[in-house]
PDB file of N, CA and C in Angstrom:
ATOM      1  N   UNK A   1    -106.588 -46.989 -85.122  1.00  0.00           N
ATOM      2  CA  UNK A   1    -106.506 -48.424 -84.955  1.00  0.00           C
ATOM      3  C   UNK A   1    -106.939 -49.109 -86.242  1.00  0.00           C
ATOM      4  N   UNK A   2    -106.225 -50.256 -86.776  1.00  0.00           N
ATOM      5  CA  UNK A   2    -106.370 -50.741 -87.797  1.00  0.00           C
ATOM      6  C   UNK A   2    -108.355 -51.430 -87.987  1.00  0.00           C
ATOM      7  N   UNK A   3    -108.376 -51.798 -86.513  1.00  0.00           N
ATOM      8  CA  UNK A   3    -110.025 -51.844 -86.828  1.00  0.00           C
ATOM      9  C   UNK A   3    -111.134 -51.012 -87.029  1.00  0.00           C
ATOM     10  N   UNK A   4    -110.572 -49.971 -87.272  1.00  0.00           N
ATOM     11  CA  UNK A   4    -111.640 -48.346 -87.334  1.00  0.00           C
ATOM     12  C   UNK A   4    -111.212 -48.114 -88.054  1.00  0.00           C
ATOM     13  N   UNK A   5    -111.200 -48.961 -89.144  1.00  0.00           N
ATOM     14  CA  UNK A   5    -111.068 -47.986 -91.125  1.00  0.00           C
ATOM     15  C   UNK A   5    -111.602 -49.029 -92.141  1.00  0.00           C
ATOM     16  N   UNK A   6    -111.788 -48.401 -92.519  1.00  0.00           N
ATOM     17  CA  UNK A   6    -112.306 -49.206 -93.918  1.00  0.00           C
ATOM     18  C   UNK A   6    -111.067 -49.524 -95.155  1.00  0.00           C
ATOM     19  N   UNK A   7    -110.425 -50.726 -95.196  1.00  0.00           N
ATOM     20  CA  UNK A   7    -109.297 -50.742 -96.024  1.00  0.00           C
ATOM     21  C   UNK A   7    -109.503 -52.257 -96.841  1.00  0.00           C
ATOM     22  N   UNK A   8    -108.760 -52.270 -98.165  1.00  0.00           N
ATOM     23  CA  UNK A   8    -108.895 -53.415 -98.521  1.00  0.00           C
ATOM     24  C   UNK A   8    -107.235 -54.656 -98.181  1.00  0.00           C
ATOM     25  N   UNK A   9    -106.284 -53.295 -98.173  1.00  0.00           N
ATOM     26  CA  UNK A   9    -105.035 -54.239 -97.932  1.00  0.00           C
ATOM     27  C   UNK A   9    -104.359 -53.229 -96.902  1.00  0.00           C
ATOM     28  N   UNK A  10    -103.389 -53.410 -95.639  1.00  0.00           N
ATOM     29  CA  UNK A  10    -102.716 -52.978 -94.759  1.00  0.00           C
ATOM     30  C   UNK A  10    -101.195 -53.141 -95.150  1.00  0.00           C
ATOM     31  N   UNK A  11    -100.258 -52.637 -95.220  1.00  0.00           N
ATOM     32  CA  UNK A  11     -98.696 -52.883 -95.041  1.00  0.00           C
ATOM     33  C   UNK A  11     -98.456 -52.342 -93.610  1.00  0.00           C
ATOM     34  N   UNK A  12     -97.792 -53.325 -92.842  1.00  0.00           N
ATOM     35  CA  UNK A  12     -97.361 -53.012 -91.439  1.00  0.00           C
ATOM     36  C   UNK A  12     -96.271 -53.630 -91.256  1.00  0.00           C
ATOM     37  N   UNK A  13     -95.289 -53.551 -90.607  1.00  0.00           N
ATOM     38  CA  UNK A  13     -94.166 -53.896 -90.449  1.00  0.00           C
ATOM     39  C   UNK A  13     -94.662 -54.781 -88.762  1.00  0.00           C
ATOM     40  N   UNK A  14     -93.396 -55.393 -89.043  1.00  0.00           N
ATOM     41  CA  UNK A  14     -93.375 -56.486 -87.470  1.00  0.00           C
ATOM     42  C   UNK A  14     -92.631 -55.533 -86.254  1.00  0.00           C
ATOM     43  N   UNK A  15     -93.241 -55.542 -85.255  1.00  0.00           N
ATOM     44  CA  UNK A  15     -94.260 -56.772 -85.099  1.00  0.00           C
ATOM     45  C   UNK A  15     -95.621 -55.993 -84.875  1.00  0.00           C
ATOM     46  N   UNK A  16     -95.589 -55.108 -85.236  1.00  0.00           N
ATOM     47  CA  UNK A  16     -97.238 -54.212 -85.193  1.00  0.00           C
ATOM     48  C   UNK A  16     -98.144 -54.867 -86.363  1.00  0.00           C
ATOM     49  N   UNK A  17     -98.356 -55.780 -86.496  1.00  0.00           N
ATOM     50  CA  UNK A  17     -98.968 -56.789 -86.882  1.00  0.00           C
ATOM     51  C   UNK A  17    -100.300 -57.870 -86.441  1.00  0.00           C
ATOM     52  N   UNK A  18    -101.283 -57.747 -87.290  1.00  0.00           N
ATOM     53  CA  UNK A  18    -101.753 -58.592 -86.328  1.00  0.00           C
ATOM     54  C   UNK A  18    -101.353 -60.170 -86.277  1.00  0.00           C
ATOM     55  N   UNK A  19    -101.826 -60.849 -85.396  1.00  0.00           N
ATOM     56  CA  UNK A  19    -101.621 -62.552 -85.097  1.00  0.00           C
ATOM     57  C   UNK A  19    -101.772 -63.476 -86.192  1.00  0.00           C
ATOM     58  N   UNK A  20    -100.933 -64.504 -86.193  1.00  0.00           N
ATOM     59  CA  UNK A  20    -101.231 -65.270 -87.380  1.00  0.00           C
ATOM     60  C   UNK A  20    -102.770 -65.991 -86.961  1.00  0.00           C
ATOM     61  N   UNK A  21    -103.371 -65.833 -85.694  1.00  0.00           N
ATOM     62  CA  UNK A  21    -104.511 -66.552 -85.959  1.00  0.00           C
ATOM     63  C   UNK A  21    -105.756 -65.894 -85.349  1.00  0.00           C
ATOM     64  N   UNK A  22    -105.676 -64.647 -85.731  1.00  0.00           N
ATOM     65  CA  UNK A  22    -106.700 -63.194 -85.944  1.00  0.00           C
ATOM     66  C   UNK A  22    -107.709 -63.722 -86.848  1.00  0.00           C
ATOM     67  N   UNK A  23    -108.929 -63.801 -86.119  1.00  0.00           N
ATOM     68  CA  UNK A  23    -110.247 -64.325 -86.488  1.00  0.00           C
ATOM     69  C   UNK A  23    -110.816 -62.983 -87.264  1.00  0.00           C
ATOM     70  N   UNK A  24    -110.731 -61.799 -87.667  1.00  0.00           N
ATOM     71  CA  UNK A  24    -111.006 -60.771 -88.302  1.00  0.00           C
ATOM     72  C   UNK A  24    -109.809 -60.563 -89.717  1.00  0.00           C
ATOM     73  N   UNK A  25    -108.242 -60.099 -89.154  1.00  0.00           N
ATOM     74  CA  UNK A  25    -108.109 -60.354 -90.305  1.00  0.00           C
ATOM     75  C   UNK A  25    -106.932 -61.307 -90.661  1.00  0.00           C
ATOM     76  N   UNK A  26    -106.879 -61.563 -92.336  1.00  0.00           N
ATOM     77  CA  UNK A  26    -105.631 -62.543 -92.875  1.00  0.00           C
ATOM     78  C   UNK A  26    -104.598 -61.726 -93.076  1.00  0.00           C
ATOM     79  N   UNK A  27    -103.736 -62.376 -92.295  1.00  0.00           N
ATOM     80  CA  UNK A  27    -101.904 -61.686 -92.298  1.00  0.00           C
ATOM     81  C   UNK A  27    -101.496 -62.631 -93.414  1.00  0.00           C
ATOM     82  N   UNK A  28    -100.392 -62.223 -94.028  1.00  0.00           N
ATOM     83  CA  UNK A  28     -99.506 -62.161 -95.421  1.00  0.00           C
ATOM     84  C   UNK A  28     -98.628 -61.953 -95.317  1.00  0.00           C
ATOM     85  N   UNK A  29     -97.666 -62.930 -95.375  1.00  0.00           N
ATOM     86  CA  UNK A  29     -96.488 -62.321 -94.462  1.00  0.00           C
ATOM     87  C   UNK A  29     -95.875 -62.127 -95.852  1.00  0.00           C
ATOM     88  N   UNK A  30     -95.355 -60.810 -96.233  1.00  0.00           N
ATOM     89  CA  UNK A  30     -94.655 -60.634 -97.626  1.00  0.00           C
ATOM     90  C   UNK A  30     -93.254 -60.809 -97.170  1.00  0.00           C
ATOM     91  N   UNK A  31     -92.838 -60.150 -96.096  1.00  0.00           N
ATOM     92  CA  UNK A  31     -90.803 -60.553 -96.167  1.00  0.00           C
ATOM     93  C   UNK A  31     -90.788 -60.065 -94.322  1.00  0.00           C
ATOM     94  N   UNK A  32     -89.873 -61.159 -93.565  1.00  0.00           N
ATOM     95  CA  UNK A  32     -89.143 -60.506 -92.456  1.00  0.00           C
ATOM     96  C   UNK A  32     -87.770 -60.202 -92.404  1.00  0.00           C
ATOM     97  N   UNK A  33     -87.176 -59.820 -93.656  1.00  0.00           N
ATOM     98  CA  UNK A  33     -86.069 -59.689 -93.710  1.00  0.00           C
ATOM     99  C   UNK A  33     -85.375 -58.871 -92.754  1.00  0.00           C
ATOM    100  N   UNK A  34     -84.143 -58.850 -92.375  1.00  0.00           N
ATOM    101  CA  UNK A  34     -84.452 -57.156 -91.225  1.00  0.00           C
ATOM    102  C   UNK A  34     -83.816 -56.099 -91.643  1.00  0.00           C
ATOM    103  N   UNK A  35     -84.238 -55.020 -91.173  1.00  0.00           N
ATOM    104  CA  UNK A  35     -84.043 -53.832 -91.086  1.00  0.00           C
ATOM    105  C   UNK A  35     -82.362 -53.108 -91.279  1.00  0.00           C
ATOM    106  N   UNK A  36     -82.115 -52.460 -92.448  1.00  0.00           N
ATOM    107  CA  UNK A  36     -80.965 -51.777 -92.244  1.00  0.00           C
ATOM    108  C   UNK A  36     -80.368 -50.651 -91.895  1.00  0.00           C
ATOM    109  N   UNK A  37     -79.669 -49.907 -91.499  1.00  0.00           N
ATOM    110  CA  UNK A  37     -79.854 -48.294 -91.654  1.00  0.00           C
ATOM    111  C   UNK A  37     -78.663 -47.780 -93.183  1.00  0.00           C
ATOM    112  N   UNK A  38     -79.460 -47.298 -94.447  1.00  0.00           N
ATOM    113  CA  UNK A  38     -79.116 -46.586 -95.569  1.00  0.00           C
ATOM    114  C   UNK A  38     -78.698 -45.459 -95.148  1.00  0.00           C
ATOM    115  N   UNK A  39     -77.846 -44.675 -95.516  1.00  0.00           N
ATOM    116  CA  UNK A  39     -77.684 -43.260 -96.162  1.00  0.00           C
ATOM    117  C   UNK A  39     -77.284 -42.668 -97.572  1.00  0.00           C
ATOM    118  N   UNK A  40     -77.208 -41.643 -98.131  1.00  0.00           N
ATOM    119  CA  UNK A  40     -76.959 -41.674 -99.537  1.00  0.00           C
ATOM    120  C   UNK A  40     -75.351 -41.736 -99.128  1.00  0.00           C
ATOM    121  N   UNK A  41     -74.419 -42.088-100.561  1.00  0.00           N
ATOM    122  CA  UNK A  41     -72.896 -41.563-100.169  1.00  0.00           C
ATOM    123  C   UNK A  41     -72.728 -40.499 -99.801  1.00  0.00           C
ATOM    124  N   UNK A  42     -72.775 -39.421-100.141  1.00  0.00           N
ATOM    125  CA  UNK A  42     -72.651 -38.133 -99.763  1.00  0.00           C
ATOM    126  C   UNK A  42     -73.486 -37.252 -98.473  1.00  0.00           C
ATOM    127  N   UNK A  43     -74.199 -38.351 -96.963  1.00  0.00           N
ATOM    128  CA  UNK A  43     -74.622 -38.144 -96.330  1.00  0.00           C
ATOM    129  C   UNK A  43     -73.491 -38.049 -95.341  1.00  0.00           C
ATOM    130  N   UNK A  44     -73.712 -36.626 -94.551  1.00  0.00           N
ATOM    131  CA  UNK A  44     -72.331 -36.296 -93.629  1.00  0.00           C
ATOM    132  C   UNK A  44     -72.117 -37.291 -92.604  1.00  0.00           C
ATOM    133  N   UNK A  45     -73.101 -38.033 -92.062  1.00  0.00           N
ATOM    134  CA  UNK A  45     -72.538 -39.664 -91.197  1.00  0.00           C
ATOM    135  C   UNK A  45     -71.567 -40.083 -91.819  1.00  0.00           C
ATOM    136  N   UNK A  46     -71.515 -40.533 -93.224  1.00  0.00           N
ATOM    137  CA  UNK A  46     -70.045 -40.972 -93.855  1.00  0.00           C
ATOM    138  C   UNK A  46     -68.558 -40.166 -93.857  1.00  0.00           C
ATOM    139  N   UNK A  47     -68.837 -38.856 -93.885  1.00  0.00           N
ATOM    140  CA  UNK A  47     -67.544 -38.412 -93.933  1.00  0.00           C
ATOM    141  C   UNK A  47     -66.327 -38.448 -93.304  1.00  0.00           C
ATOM    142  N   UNK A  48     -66.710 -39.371 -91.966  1.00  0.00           N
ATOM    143  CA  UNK A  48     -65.342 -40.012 -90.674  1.00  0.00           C
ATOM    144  C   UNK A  48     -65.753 -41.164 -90.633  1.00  0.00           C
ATOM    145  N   UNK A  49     -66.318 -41.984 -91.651  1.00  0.00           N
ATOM    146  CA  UNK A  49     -66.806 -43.752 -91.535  1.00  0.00           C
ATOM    147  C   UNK A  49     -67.356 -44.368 -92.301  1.00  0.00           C
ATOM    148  N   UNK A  50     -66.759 -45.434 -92.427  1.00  0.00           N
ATOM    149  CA  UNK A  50     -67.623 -46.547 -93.781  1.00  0.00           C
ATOM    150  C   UNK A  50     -68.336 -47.234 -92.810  1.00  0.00           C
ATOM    151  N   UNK A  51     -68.936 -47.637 -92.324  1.00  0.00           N
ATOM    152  CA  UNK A  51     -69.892 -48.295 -91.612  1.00  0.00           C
ATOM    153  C   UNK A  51     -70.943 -47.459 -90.125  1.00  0.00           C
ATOM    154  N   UNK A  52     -71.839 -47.712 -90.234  1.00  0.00           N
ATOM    155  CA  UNK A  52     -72.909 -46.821 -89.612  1.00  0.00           C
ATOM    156  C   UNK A  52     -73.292 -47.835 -88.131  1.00  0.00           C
ATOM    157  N   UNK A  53     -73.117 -47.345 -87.341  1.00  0.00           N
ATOM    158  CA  UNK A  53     -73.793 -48.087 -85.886  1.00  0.00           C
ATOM    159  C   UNK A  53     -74.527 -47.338 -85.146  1.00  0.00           C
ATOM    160  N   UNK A  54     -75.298 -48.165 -84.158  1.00  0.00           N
ATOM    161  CA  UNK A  54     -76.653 -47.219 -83.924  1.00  0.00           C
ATOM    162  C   UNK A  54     -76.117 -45.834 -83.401  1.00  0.00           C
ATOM    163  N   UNK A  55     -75.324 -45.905 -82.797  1.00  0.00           N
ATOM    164  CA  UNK A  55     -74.982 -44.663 -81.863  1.00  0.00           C
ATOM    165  C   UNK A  55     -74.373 -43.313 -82.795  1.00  0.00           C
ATOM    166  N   UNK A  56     -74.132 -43.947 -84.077  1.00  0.00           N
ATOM    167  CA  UNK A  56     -74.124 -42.827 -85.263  1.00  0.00           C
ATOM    168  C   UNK A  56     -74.893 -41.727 -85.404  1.00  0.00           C
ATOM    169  N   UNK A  57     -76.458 -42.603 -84.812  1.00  0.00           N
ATOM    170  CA  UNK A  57     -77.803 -41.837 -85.517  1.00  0.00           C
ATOM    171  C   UNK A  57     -78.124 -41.088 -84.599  1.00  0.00           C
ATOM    172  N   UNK A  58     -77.889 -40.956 -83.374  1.00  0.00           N
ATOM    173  CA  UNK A  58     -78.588 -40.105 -82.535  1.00  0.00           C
ATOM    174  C   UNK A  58     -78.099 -38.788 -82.637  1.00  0.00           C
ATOM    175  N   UNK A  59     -77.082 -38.424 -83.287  1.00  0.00           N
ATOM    176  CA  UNK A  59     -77.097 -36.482 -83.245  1.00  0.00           C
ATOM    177  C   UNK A  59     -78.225 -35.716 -84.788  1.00  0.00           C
ATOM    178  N   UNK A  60     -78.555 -36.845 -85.444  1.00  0.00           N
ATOM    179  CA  UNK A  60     -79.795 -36.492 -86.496  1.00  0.00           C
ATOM    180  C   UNK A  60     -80.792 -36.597 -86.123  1.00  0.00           C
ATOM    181  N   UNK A  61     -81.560 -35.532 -86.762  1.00  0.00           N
ATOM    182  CA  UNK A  61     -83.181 -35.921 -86.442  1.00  0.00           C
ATOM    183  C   UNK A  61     -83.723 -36.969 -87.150  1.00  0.00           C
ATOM    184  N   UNK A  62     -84.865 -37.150 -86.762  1.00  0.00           N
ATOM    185  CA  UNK A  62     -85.814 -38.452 -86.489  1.00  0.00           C
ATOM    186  C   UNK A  62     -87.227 -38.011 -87.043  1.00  0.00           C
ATOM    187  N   UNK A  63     -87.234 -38.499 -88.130  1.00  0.00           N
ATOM    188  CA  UNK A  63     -88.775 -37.914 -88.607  1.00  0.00           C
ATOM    189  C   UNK A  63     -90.059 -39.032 -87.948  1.00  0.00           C
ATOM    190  N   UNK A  64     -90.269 -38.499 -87.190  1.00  0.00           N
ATOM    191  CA  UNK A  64     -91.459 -39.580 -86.628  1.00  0.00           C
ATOM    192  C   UNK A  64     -92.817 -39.911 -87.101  1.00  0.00           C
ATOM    193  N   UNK A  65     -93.321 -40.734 -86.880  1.00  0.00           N
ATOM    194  CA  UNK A  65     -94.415 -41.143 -87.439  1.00  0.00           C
ATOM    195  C   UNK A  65     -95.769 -40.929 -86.088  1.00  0.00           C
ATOM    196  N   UNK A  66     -97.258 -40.988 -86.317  1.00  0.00           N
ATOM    197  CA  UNK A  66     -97.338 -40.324 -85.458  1.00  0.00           C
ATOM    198  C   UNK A  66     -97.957 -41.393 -84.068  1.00  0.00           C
ATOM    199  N   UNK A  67     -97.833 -41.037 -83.505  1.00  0.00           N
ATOM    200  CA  UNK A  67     -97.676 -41.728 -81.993  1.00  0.00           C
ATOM    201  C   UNK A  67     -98.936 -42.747 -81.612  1.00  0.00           C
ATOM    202  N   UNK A  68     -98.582 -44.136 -81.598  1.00  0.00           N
ATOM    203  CA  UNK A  68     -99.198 -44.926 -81.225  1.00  0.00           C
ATOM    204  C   UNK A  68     -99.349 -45.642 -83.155  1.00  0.00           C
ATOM    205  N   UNK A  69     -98.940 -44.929 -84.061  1.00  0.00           N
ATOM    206  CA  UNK A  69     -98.879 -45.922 -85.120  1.00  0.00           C
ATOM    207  C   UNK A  69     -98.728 -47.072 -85.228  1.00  0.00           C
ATOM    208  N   UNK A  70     -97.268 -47.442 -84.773  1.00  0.00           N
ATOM    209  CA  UNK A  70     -97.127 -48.788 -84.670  1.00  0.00           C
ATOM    210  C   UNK A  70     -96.034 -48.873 -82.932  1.00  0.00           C
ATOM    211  N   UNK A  71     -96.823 -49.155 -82.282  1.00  0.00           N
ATOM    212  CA  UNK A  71     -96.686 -49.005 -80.855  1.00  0.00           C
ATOM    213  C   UNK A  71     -95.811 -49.841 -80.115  1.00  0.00           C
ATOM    214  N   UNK A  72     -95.466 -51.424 -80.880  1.00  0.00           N
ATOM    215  CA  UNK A  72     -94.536 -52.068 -80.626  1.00  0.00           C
ATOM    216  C   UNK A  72     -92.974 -51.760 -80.918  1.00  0.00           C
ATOM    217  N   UNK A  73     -93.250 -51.296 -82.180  1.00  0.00           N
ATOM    218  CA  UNK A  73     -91.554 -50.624 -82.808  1.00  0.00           C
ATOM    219  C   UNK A  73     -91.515 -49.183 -81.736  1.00  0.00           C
ATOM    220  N   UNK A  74     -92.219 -48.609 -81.318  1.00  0.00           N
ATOM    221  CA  UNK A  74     -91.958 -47.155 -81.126  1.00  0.00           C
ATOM    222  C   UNK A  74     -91.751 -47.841 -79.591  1.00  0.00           C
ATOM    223  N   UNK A  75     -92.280 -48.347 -78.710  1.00  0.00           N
ATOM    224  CA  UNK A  75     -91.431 -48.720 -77.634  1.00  0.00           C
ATOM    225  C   UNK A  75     -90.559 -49.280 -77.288  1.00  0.00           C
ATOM    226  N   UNK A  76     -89.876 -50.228 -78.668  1.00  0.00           N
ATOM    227  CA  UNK A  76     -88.379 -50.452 -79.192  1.00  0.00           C
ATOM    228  C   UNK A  76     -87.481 -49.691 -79.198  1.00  0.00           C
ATOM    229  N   UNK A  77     -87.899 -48.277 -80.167  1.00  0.00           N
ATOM    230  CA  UNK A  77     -87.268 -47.479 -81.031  1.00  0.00           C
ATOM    231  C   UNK A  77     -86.738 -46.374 -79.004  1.00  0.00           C
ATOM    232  N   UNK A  78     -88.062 -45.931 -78.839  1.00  0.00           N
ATOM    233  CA  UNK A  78     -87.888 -45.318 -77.613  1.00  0.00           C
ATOM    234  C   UNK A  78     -86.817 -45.937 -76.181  1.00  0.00           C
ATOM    235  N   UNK A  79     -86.726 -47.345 -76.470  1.00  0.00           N
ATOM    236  CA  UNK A  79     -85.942 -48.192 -75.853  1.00  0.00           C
ATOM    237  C   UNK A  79     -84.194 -47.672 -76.147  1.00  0.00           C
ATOM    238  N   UNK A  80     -84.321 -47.636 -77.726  1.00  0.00           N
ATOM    239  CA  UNK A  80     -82.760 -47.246 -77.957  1.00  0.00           C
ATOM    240  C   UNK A  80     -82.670 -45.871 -78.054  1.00  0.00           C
ATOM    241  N   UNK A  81     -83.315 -44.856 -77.438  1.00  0.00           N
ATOM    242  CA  UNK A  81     -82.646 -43.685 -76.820  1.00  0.00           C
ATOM    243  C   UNK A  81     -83.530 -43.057 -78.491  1.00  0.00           C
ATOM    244  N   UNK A  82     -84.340 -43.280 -79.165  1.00  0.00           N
ATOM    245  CA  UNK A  82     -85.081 -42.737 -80.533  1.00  0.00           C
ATOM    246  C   UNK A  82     -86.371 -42.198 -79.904  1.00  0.00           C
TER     247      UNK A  82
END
């Protein structure tokens, strides 16, 4: 948990974030731009498609991060079948 460490700066993605009006700490909002899914050119998803949709990604693995990291995205992510 982000309150059981000793840190001077956090990067967290939204919305595992804390509140803009968190009496402990100051949020910074650097960018909410959103989220894309990359591959290199030569990643075998491309070889039957120029454009990637979610249902692309599910026969690859999924390098996960570890559980309860960021708990809002992962019951998102777990939402779309990840």
């Amino acid at each position: 948990m982000l309150g059981d460490s000793i840190l001077d700066a956090w990067l967290g993605c939204y919305p595992d974030v804390p509140e803009q009006d968190d009496d402990v700490f100051l949020v910074v909002n650097l960018t909410r731009y959103p989220s894309y899914f990359l591959v290199d050119r030569m990643h075998p998803l491309l070889e039957r498609r120029d454009k990637l949709v979610l249902d692309d990604l599910h026969d690859f693995p999924v390098l996960s991060l570890p559980d309860g990291a960021f708990p809002k995205i992962q019951s998102h992510l777990k939402g779309l079948g990840f």
